[in-house]
Protein backbone atom coordinates (compact mmCIF):
# COMPACT_ATOMS: atom_id res chain seq x y z
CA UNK A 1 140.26 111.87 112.83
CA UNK A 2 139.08 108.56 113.94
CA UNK A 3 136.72 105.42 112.66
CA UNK A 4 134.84 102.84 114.17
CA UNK A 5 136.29 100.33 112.30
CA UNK A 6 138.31 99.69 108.93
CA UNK A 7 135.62 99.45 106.85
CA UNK A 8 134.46 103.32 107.93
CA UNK A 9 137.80 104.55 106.90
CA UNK A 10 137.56 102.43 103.57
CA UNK A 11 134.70 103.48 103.08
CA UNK A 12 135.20 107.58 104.17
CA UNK A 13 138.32 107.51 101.55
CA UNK A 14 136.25 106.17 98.28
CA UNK A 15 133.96 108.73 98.90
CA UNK A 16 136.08 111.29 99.32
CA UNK A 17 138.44 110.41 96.22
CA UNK A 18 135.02 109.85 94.11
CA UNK A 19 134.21 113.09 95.01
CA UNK A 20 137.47 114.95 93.96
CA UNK A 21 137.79 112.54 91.04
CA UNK A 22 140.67 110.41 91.33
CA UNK A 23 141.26 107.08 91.64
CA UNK A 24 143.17 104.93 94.42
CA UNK A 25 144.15 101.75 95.83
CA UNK A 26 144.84 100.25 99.11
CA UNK A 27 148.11 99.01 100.38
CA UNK A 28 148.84 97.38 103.73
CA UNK A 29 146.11 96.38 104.33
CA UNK A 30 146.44 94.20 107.34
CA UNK A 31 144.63 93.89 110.46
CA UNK A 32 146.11 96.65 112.19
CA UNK A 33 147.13 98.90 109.64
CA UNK A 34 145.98 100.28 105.93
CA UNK A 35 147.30 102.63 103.62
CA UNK A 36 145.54 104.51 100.88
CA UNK A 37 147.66 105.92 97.63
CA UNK A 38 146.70 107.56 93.97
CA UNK A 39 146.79 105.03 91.68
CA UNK A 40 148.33 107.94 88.76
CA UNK A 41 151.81 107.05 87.91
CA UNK A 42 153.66 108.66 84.69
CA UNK A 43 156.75 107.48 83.44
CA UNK A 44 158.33 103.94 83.77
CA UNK A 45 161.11 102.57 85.60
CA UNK A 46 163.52 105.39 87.11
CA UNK A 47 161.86 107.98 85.12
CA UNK A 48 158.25 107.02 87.02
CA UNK A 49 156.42 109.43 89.28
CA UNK A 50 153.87 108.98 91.14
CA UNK A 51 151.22 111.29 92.61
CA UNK A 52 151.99 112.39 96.58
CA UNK A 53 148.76 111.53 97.66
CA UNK A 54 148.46 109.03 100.64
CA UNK A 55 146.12 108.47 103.80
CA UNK A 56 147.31 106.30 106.07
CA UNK A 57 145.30 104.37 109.48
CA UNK A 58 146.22 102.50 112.16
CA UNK A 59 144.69 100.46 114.80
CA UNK A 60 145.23 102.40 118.35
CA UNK A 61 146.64 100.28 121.01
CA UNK A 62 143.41 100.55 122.88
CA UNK A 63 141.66 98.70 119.80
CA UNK A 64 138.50 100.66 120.43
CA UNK A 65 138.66 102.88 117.09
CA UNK A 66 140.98 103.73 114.02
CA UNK A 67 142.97 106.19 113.53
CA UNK A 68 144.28 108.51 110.29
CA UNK A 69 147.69 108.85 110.99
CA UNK A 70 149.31 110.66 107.86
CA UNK A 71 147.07 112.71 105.26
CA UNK A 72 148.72 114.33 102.51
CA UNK A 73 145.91 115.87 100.64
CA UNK A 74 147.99 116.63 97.07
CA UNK A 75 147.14 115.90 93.77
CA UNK A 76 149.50 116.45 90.36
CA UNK A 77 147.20 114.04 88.22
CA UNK A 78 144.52 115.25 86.37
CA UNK A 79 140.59 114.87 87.26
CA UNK A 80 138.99 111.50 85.50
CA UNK A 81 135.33 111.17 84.52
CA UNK A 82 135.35 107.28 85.28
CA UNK A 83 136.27 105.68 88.33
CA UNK A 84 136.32 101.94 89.95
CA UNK A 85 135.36 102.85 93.05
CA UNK A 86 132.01 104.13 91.93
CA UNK A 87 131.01 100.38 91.71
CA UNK A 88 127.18 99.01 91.71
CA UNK A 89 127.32 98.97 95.21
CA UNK A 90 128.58 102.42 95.80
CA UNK A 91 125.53 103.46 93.33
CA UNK A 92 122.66 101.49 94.01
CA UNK A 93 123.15 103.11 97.94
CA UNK A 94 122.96 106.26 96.81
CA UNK A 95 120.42 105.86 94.22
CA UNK A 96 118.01 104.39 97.23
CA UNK A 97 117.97 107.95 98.56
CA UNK A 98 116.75 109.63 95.21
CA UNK A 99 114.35 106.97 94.88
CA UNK A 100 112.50 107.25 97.83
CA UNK A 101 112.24 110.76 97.07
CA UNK A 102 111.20 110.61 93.51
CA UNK A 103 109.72 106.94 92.99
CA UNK A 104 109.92 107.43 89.40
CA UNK A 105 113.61 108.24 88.88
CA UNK A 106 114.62 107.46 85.29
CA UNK A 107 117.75 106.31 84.06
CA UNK A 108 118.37 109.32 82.07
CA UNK A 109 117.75 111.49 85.50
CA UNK A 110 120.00 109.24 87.46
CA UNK A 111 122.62 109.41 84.89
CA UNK A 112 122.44 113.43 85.08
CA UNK A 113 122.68 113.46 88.99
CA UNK A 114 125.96 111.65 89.08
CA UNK A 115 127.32 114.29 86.09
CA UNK A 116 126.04 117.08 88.18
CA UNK A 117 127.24 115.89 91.57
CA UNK A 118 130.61 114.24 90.97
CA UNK A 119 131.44 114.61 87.35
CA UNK A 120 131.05 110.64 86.97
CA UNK A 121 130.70 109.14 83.57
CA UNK A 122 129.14 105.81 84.20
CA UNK A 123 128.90 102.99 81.99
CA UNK A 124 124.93 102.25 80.84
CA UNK A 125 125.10 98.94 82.22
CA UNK A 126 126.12 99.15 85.58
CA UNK A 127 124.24 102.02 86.38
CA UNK A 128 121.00 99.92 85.23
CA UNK A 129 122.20 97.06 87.30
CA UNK A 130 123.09 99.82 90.41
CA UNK A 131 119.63 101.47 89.59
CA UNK A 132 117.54 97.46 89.56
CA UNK A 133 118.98 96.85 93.09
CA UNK A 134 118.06 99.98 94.41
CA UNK A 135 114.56 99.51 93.33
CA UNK A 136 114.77 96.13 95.37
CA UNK A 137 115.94 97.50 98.16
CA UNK A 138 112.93 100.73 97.95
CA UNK A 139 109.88 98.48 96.74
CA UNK A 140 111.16 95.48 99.09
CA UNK A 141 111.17 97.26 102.32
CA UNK A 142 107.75 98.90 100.74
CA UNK A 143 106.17 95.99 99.62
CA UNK A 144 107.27 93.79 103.41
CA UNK A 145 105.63 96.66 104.89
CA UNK A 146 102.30 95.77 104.06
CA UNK A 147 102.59 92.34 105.53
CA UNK A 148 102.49 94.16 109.20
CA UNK A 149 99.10 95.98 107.96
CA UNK A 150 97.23 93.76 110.25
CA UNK A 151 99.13 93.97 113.53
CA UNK A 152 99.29 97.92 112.70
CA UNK A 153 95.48 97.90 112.91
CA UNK A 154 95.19 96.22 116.15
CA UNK A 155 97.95 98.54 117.61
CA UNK A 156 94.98 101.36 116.26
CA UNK A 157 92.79 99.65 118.13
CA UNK A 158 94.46 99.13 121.46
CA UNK A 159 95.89 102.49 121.65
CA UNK A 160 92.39 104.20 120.36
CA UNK A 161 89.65 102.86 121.66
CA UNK A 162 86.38 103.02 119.47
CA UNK A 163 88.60 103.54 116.44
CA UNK A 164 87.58 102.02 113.02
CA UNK A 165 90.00 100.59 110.77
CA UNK A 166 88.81 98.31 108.09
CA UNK A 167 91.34 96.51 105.87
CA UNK A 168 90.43 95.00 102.21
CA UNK A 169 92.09 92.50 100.24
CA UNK A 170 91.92 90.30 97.71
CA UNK A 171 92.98 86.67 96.79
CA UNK A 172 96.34 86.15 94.82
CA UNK A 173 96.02 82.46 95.03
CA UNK A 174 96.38 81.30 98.08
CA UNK A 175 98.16 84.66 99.09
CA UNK A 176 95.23 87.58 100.26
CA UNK A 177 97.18 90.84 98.73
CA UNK A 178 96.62 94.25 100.38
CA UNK A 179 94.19 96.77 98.51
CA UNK A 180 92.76 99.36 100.70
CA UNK A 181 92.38 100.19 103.96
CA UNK A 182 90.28 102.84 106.08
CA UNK A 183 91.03 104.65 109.40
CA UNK A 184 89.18 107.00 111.93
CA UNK A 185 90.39 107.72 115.05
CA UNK A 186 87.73 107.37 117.80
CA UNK A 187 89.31 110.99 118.72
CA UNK A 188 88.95 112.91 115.23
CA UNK A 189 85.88 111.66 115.43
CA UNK A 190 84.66 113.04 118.51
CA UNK A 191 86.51 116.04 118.03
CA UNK A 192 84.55 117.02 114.61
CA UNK A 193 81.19 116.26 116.27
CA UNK A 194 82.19 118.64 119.53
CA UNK A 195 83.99 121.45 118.04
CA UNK A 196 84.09 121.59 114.36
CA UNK A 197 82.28 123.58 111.53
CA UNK A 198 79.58 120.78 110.10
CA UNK A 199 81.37 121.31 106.74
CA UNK A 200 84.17 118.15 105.53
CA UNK A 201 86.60 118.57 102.52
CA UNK A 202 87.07 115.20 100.54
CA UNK A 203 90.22 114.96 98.37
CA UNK A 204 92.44 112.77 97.01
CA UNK A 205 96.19 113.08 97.43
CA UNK A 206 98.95 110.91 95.24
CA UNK A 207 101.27 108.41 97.35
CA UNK A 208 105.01 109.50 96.32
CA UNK A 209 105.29 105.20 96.19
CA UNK A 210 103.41 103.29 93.43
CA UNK A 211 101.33 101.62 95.37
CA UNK A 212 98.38 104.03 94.96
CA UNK A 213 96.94 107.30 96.45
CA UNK A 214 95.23 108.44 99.24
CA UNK A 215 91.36 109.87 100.23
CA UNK A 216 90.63 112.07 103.22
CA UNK A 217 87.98 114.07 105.02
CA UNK A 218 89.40 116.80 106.69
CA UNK A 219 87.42 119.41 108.74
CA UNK A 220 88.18 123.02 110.13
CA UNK A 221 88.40 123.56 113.58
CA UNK A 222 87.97 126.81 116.13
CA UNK A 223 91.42 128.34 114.93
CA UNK A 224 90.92 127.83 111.58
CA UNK A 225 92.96 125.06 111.39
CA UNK A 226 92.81 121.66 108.78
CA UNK A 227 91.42 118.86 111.35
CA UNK A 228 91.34 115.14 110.14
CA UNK A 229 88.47 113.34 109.92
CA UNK A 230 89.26 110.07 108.49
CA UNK A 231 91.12 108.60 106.06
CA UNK A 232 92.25 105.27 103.26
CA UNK A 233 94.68 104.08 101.26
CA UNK A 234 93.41 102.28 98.05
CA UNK A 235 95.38 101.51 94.67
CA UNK A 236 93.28 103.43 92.26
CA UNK A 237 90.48 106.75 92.65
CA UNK A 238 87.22 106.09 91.28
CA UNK A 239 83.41 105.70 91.86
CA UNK A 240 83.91 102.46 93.91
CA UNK A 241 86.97 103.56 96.39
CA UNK A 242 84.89 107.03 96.62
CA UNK A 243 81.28 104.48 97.64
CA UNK A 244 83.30 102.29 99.78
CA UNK A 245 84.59 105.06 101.50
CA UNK A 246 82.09 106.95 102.16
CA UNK A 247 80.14 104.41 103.23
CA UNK A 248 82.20 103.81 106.01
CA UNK A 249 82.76 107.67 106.94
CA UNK A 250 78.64 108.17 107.06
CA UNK A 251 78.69 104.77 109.59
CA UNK A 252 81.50 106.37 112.21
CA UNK A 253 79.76 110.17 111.60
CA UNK A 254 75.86 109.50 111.97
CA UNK A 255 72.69 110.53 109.38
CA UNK A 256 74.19 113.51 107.21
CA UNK A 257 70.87 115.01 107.27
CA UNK A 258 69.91 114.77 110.68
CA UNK A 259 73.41 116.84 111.26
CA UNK A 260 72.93 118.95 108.11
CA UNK A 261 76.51 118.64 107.05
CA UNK A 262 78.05 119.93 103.55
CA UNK A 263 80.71 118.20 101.46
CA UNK A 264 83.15 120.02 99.31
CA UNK A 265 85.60 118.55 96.73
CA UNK A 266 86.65 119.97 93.67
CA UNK A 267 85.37 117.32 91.57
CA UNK A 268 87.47 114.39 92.00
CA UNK A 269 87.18 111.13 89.76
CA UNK A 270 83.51 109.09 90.80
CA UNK A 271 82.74 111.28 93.99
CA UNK A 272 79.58 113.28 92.04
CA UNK A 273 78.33 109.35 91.31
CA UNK A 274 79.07 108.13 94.88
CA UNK A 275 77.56 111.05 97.18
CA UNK A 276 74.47 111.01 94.69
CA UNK A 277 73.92 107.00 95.59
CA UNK A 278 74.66 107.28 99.14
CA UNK A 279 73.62 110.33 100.19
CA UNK A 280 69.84 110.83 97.64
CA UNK A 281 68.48 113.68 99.56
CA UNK A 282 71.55 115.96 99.09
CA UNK A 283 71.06 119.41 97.43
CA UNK A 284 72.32 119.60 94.05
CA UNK A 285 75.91 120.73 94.21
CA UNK A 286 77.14 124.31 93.78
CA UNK A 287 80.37 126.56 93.14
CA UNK A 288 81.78 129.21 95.43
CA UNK A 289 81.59 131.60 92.22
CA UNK A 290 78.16 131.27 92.24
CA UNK A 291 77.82 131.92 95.60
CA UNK A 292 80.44 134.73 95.32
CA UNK A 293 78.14 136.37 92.22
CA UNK A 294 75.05 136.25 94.49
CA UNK A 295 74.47 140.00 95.62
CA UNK A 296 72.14 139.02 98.00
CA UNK A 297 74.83 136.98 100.12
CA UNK A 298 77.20 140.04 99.70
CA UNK A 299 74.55 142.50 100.52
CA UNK A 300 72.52 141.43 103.61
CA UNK A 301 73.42 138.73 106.33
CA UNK A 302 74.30 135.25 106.53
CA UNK A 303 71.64 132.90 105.81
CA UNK A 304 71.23 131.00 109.66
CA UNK A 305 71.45 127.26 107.74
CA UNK A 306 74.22 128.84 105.61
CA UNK A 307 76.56 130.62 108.23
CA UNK A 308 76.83 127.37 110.37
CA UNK A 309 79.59 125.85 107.41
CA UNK A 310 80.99 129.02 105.80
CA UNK A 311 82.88 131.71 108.03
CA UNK A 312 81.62 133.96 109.93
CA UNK A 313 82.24 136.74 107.78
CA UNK A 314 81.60 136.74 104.00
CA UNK A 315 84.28 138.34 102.61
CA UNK A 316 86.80 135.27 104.88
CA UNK A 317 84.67 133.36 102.44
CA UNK A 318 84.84 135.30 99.14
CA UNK A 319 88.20 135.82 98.98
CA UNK A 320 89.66 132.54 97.42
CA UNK A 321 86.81 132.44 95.01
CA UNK A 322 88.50 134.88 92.89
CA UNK A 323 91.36 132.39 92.67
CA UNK A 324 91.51 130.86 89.44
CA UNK A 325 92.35 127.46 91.31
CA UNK A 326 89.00 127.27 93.58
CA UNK A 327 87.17 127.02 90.16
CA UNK A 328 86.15 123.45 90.19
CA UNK A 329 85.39 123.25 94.12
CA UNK A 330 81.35 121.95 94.79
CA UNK A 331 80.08 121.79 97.60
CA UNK A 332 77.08 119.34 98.41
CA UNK A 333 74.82 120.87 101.22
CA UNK A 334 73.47 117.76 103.40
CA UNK A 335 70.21 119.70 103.90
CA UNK A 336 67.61 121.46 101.58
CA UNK A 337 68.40 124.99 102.33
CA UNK A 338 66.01 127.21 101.33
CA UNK A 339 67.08 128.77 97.63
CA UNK A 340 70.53 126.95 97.61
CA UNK A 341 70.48 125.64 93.99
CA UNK A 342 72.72 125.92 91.37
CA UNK A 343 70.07 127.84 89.74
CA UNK A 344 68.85 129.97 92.71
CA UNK A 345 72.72 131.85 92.50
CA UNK A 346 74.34 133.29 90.03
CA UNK A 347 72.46 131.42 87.03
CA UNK A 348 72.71 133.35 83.97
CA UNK A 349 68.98 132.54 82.83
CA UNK A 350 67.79 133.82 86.58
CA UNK A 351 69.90 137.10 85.76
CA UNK A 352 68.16 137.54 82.44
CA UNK A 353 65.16 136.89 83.37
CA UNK A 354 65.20 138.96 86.48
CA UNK A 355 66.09 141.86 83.76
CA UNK A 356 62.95 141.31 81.87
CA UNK A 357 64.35 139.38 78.78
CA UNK A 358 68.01 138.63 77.27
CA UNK A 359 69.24 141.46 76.14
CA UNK A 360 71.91 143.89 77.79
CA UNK A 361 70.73 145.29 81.01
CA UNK A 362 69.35 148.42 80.56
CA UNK A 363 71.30 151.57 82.21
């Protein structure tokens, strides 16, 4: 087996150790040679014994590598739950792993990973100190990120020609601080307008980081397929984010009612408010249970305004309505179709009164 360099095999043997739970120490450890042996002795004097295990490097002649020379993988001490080699450093590098998967890693969790995985009992203070750093390192590189916002937008622009990207901040000072930005590609763009269904899905999706979420307008194209529209980064969802973008989506897409699109969301936090201000003439909004309880959208064809956004089969579009999670989906119809109202399907006062009163229906 052979290592770049010293530090690799160093390195390689505190891992290894940690992970079979012993500890060790290094001897000769010179420039050209470096021995590793179990630190468990028993005894004293004469009567001492110590345990057989030893890895031993060398430098090759070459001096382009090193390489383990003797191995003697043996152990006659028994397994510890605490170990010096599992030092802040060793920690806080692998706890910047788990935290850029799970942003929110608690002490408590981090504390149970090192049980699980190598049967470590830490000490509460070093593994908060190990845990601090790693957050440095995670939020640093994070934070430093968003200093090359700007030179990532004109890189957008160069490479995409037509694009809009528009970048807001705020003053911290004399520092501006990042707090949203906006993209469409001058290709998603011209892609919905040539080939899509006229019908965009607005959501909002949470940023594994904490430095806020994410809204979109996606599409679906020929193959049935989720197609991008455009999309922004802000810190917080609500009515403003929702206007502001928006806003900018209806500038890079054209007059909503002159291209009688429809909106669906299922209700996020200040969209209802925004589309209402910004977009005045849309229909009121309506559920896909109502349109799945209409009988007269089951029974005879598409509507011609209404089959250009839903499939082109209504049972494609049926189906997920019986899902219990489609429930809060609306959808707000950029035109005034005729009889699509919240009222005009599946209202239960239009049911009654199409029975002649409010009692059961008769048999």
């Amino acid at each position: 087996m052979k290592f770049s360099n010293k530090n690799e095999f160093m390195d390689a043997v505190r891992e290894f150790t940690i992970q079979e739970g012993r500890e060790i120490k290094f001897r000769k450890n010179e420039s050209y040679r470096i021995k590793a042996i179990c630190k468990w002795t028993t005894g004293e004097d004469e009567d001492m014994v110590r345990c057989p295990w030893v890895a031993y490097a060398f430098r090759d002649s070459e001096e382009t590598c090193w390489q383990l020379k003797t191995f003697k993988n043996e152990h006659i001490c028994p397994r510890m739950s605490k170990n010096r080699a599992a030092n802040r450093r060793w920690l806080a590098g692998k706890l910047v792993k788990k935290l850029r998967r799970y942003p929110s890693l608690k002490h408590s969790e981090a504390k149970a990973y090192f049980r699980r995985r190598c049967d470590l009992d830490l000490n509460k203070s070093s593994l908060t100190r190990a845990l601090m750093d790693a957050r440095n390192i995670v939020y640093g590189d994070a934070a430093a990120q968003y200093g090359l916002v700007r030179d990532y937008a004109e890189t957008l622009l160069k490479s995409n020609p037509g694009s809009t990207v528009k970048i807001g901040t705020y003053l911290q000072g004399d520092d501006p601080i990042f707090e949203k930005m906006y993209v469409c590609l001058d290709g998603c763009k011209k892609g919905f307008k040539a080939s899509c269904r006229p019908l965009i899905g607005l959501d909002e999706a949470f940023l594994k980081t904490r430095f806020g979420g994410q809204l979109s307008a996606v599409a679906q194209d020929a193959n049935n397929h989720i197609y991008p529209i455009a999309w922004a980064i802000v810190d917080v969802e609500n009515k403003e984010n929702w206007r502001w973008f928006l806003d900018l989506l209806l500038d890079d897409l054209g007059d909503y009612m002159a291209n009688k699109w429809a909106f669906m969301s299922d209700m996020q936090k200040g969209l209802a408010s925004a589309v209402k201000e910004l977009m005045p003439n849309v229909a009121p909004p309506f559920t896909p249970q109502q349109l799945g309880r209409s009988r007269s959208l089951r029974r005879h064809p598409l509507d011609p305004d209404l089959g250009r956004f839903l499939p082109s089969h209504t049972e494609e579009f049926l189906r997920p309505v019986r899902n219990p999670k489609y429930r809060t989906l609306a959808l707000f119809v950029g035109t005034d179709l005729n009889g699509l109202s919240v009222g005009s399907y599946g209202g239960r006062r239009q049911r009654r009164a199409a029975r002649g009163g409010n009692g059961p229906p008769k048999r």
